[in-house]
N, C-alpha and C. Protein backbone atom coordinates (compact mmCIF):
# COMPACT_ATOMS: atom_id res chain seq x y z
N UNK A 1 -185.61 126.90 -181.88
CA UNK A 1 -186.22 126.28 -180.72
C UNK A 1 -185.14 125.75 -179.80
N UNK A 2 -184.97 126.10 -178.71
CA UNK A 2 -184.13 125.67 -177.67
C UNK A 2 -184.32 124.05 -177.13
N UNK A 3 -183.29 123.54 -177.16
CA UNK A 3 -182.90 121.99 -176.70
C UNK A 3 -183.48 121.55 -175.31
N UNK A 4 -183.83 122.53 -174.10
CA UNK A 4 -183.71 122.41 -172.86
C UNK A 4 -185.22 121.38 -172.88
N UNK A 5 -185.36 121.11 -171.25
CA UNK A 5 -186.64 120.90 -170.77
C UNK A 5 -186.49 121.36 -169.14
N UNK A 6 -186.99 123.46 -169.84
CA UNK A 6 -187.30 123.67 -168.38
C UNK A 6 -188.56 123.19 -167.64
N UNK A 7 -188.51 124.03 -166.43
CA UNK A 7 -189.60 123.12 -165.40
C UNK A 7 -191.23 123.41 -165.84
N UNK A 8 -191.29 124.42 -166.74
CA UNK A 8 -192.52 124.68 -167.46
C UNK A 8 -193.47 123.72 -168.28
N UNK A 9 -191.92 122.91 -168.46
CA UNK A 9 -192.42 121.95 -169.67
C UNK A 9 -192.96 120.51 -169.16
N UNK A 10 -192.12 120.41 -167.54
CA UNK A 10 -192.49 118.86 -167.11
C UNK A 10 -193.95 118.62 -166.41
N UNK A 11 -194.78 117.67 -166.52
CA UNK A 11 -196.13 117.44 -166.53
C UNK A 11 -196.26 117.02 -164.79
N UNK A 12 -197.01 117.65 -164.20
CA UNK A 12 -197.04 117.36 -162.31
C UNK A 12 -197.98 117.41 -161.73
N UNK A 13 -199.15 118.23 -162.87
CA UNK A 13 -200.19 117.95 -162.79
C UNK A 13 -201.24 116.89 -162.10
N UNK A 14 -201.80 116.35 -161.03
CA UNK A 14 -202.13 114.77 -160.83
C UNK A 14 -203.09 114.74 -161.74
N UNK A 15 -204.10 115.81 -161.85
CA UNK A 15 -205.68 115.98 -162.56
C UNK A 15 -205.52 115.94 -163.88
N UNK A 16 -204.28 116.20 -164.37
CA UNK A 16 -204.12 116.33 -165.58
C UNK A 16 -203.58 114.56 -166.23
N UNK A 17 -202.47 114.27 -165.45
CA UNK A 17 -202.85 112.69 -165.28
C UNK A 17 -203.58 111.60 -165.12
N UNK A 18 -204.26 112.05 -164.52
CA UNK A 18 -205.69 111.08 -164.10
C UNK A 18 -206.48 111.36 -165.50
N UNK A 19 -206.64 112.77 -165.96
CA UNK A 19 -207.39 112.39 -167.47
C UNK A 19 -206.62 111.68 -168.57
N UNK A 20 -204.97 111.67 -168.53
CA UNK A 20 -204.27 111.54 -169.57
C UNK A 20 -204.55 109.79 -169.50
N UNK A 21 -204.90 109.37 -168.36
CA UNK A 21 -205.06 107.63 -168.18
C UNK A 21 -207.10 107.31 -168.47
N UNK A 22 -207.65 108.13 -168.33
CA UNK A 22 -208.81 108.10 -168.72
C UNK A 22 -209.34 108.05 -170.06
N UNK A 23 -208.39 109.56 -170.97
CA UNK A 23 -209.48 109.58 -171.99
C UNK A 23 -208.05 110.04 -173.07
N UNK A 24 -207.05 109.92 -172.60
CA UNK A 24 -205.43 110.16 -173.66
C UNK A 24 -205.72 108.90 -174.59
N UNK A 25 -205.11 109.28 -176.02
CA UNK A 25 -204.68 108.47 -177.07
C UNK A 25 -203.31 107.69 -176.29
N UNK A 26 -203.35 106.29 -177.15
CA UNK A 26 -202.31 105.51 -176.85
C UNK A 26 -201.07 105.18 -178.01
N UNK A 27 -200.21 105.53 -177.95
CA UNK A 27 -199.39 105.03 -178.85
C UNK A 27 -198.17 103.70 -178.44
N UNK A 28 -197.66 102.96 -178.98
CA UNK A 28 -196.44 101.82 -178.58
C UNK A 28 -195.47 101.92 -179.70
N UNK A 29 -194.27 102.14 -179.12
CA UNK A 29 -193.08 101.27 -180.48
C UNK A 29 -192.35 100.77 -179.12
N UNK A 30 -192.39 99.83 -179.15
CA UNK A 30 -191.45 98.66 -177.94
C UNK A 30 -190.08 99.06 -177.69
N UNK A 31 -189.91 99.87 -176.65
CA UNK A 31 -190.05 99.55 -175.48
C UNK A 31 -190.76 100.89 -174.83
N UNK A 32 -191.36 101.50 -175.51
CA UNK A 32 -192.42 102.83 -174.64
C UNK A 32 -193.79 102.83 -175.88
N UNK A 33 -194.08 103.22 -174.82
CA UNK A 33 -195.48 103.50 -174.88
C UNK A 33 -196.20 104.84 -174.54
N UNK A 34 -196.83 105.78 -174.79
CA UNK A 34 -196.82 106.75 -174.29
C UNK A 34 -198.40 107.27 -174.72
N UNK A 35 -198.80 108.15 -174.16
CA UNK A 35 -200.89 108.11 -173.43
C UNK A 35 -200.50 110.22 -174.15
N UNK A 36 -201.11 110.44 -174.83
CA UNK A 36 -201.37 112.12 -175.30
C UNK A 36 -202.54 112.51 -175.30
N UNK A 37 -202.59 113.76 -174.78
CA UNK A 37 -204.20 114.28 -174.76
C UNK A 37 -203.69 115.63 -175.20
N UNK A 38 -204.41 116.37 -175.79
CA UNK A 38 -204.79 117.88 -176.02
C UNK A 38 -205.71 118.36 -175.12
N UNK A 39 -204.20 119.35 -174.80
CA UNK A 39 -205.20 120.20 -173.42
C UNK A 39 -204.96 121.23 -173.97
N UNK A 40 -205.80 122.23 -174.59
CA UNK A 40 -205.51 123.64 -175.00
C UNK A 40 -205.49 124.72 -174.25
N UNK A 41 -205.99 124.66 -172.45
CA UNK A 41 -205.65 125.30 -171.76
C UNK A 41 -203.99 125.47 -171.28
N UNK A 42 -203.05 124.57 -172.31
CA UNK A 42 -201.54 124.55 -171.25
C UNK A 42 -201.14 125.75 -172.11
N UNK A 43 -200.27 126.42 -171.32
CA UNK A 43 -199.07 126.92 -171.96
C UNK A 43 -198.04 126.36 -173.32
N UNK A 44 -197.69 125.45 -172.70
CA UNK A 44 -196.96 124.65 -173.68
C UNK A 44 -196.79 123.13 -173.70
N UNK A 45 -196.44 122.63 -174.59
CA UNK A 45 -196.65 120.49 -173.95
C UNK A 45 -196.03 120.46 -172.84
N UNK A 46 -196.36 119.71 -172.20
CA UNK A 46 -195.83 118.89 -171.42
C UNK A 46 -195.79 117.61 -171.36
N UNK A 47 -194.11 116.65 -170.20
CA UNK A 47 -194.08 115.55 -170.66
C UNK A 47 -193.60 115.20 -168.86
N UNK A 48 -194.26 113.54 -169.00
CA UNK A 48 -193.37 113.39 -167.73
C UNK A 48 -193.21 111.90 -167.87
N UNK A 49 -192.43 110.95 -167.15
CA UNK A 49 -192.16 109.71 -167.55
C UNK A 49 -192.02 108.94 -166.45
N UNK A 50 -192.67 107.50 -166.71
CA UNK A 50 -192.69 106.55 -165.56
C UNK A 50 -192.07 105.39 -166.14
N UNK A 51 -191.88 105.02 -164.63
CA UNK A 51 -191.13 103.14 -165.00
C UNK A 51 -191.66 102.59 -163.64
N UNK A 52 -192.34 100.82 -164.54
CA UNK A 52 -192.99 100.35 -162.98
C UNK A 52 -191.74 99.72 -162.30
N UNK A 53 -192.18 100.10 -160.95
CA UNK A 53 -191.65 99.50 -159.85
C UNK A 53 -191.57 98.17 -159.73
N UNK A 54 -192.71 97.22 -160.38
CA UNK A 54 -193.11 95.76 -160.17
C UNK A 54 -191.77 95.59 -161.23
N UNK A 55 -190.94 96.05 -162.09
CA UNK A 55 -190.57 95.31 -163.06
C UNK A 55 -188.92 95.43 -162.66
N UNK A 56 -188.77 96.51 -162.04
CA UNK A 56 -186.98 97.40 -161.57
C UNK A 56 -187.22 98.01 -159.90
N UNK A 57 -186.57 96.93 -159.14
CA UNK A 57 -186.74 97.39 -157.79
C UNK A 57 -186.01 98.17 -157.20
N UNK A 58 -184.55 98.14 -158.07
CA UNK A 58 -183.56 99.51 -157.74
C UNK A 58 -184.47 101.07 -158.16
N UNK A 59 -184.31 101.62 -157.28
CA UNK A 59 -184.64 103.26 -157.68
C UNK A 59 -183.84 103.37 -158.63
N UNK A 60 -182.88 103.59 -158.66
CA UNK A 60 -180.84 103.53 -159.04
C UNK A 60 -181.37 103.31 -160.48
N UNK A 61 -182.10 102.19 -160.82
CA UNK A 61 -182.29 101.61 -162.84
C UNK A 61 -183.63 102.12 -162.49
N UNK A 62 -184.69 102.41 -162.06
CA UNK A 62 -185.97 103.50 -162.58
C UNK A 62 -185.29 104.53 -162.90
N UNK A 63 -184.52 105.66 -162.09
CA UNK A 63 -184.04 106.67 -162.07
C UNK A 63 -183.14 106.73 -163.62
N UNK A 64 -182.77 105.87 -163.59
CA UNK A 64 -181.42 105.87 -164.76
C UNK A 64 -182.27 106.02 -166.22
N UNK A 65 -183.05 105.00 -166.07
CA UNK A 65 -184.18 104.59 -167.34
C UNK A 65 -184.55 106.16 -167.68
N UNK A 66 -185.46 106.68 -166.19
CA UNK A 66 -185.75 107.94 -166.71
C UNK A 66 -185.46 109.22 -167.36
N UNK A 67 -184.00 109.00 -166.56
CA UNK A 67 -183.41 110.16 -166.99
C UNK A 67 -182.44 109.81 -168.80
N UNK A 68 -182.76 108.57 -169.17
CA UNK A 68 -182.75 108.75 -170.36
C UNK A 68 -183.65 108.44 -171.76
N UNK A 69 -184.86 108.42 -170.93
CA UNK A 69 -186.29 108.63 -171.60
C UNK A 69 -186.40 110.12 -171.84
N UNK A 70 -186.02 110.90 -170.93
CA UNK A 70 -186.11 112.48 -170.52
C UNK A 70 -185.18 113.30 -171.72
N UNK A 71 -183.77 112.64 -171.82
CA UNK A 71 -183.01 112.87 -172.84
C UNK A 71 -183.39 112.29 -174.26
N UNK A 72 -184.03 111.54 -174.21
CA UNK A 72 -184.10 111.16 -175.94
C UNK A 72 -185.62 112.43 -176.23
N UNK A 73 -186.42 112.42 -175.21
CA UNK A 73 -187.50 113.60 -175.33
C UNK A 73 -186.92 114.73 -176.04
N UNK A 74 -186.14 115.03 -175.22
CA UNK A 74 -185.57 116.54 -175.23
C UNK A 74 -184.86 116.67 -176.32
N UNK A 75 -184.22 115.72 -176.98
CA UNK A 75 -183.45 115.59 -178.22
C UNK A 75 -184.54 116.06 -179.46
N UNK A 76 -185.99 115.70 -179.37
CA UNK A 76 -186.87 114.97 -180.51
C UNK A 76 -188.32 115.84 -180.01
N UNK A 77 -188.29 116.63 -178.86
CA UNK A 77 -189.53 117.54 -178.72
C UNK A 77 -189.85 118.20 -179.85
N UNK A 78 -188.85 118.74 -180.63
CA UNK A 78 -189.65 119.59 -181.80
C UNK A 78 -190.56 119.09 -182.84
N UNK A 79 -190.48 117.63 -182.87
CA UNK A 79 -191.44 116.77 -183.51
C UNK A 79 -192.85 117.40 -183.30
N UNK A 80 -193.35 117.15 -182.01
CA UNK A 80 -194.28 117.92 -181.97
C UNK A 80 -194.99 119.04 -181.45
N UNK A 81 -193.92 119.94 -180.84
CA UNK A 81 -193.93 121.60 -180.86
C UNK A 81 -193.77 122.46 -181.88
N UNK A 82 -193.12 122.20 -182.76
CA UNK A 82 -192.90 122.93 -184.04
C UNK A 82 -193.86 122.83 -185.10
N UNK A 83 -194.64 121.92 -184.96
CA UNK A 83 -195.43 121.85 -186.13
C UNK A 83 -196.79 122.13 -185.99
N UNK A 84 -197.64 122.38 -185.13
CA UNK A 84 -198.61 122.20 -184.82
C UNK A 84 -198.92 123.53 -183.55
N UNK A 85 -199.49 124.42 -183.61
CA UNK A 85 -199.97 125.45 -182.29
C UNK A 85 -200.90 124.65 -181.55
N UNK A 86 -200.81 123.34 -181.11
CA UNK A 86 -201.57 122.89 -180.16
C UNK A 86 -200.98 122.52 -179.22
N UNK A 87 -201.18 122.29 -178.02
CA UNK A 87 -200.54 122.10 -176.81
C UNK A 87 -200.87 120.54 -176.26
N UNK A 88 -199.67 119.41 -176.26
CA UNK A 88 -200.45 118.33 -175.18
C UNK A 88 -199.81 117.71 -173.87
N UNK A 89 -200.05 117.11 -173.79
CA UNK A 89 -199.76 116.33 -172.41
C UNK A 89 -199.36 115.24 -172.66
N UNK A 90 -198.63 114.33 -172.24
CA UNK A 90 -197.76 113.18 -172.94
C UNK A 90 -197.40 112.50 -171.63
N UNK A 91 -197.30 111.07 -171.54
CA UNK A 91 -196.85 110.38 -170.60
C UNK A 91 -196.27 109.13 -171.03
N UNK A 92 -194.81 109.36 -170.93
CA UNK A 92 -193.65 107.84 -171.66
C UNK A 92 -194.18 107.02 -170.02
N UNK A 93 -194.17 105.54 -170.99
CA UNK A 93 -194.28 104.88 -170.31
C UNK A 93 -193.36 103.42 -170.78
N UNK A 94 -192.52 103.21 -169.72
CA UNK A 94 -191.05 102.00 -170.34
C UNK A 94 -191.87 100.73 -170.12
N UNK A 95 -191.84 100.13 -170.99
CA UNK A 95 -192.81 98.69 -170.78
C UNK A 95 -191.75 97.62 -170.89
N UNK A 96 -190.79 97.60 -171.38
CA UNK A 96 -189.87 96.40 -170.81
C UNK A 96 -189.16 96.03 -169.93
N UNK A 97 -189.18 94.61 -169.58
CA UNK A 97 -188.56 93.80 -168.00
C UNK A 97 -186.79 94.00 -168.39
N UNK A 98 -186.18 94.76 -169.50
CA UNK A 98 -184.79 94.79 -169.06
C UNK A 98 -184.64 95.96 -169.19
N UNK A 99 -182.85 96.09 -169.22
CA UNK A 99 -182.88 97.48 -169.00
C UNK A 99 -182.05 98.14 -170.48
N UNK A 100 -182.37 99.28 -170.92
CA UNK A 100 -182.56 99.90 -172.33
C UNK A 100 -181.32 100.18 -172.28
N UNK A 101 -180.86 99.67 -173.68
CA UNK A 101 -179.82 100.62 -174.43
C UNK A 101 -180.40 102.03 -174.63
N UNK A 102 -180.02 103.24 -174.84
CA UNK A 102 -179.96 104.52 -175.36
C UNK A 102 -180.68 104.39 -176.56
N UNK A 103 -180.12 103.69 -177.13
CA UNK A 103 -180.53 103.98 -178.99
C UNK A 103 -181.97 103.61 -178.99
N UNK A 104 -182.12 102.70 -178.83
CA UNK A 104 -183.56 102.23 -178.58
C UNK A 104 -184.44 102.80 -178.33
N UNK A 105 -183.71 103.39 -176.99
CA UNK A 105 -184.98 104.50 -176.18
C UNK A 105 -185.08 105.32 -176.65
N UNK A 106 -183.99 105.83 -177.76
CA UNK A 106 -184.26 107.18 -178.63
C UNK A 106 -184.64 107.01 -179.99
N UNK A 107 -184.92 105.84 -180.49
CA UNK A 107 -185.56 105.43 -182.05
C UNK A 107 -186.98 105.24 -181.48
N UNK A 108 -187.10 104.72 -180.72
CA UNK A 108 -188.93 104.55 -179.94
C UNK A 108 -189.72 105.88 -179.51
N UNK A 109 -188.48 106.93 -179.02
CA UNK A 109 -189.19 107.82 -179.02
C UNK A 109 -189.88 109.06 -180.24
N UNK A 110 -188.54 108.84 -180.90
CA UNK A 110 -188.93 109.91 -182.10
C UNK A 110 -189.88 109.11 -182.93
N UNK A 111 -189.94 107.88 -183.09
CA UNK A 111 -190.99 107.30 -183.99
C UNK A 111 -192.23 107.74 -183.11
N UNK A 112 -193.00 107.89 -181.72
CA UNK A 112 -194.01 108.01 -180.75
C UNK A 112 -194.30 109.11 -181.61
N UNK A 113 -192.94 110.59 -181.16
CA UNK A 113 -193.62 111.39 -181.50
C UNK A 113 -194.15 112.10 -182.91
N UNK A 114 -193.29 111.43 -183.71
CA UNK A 114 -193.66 111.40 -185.31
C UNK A 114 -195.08 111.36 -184.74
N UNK A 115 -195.74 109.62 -184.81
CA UNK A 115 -197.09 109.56 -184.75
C UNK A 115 -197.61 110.40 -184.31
N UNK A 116 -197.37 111.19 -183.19
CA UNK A 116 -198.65 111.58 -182.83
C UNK A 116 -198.87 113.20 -183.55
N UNK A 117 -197.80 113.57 -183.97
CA UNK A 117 -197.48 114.61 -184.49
C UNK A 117 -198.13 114.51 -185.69
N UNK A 118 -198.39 113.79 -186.61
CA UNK A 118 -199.32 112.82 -187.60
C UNK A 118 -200.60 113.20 -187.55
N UNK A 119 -201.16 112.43 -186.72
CA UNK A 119 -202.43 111.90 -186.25
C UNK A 119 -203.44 113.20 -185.80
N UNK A 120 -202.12 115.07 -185.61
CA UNK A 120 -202.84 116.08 -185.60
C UNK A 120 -203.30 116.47 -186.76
């Protein structure tokens, strides 16, 4: 399984968002949080990641946060692509007022996707 996250894989969907906040499972390990739904119409999972604005008013530390929410993903996707022929939709969401060490953001994530990888 290849390491990347081409553009196939990132979630841009709005409709597909708007359900993932409607009727997605919730998971937390502090400092993310992240909303999964099974959509069996996708191709393949997809993932996309937010940070509120109310909490980091620099773009500069949203941007930064993200792009290493994006990397601990991409490290730890096979959690739940490899195991399972189902396809979902996933949305990290950074819930803390500071700003993340790496490690953190990458022990929170692979524990997320353990769970949900689980819970199929």
């Amino acid at each position: 399984m290849s390491l990347s996250f081409p553009r196939s894989e990132k979630l841009k969907s709005s409709k597909t968002i708007k359900r993932l906040f409607e009727g997605g499972k919730s998971y937390t390990k502090f400092p993310l949080k992240v909303l999964s739904l099974e959509v069996p119409e996708q191709q393949t999972t997809q993932a996309t990641f937010a940070v509120p604005k109310r909490n980091f008013k620099l773009a500069v530390t949203r941007n930064r946060i993200k792009r290493q929410m994006r990397e601990a993903y991409r490290l730890h996707k096979q959690e739940v692509t490899n195991k399972s022929g189902k396809k979902f939709a996933l949305l990290f969401l950074y819930l803390s007022k500071d700003k993340p060490q790496y490690v953190q953001l990458e022990k929170a994530s692979k524990a997320l996707l353990k769970k949900i990888k689980d819970e199929v």
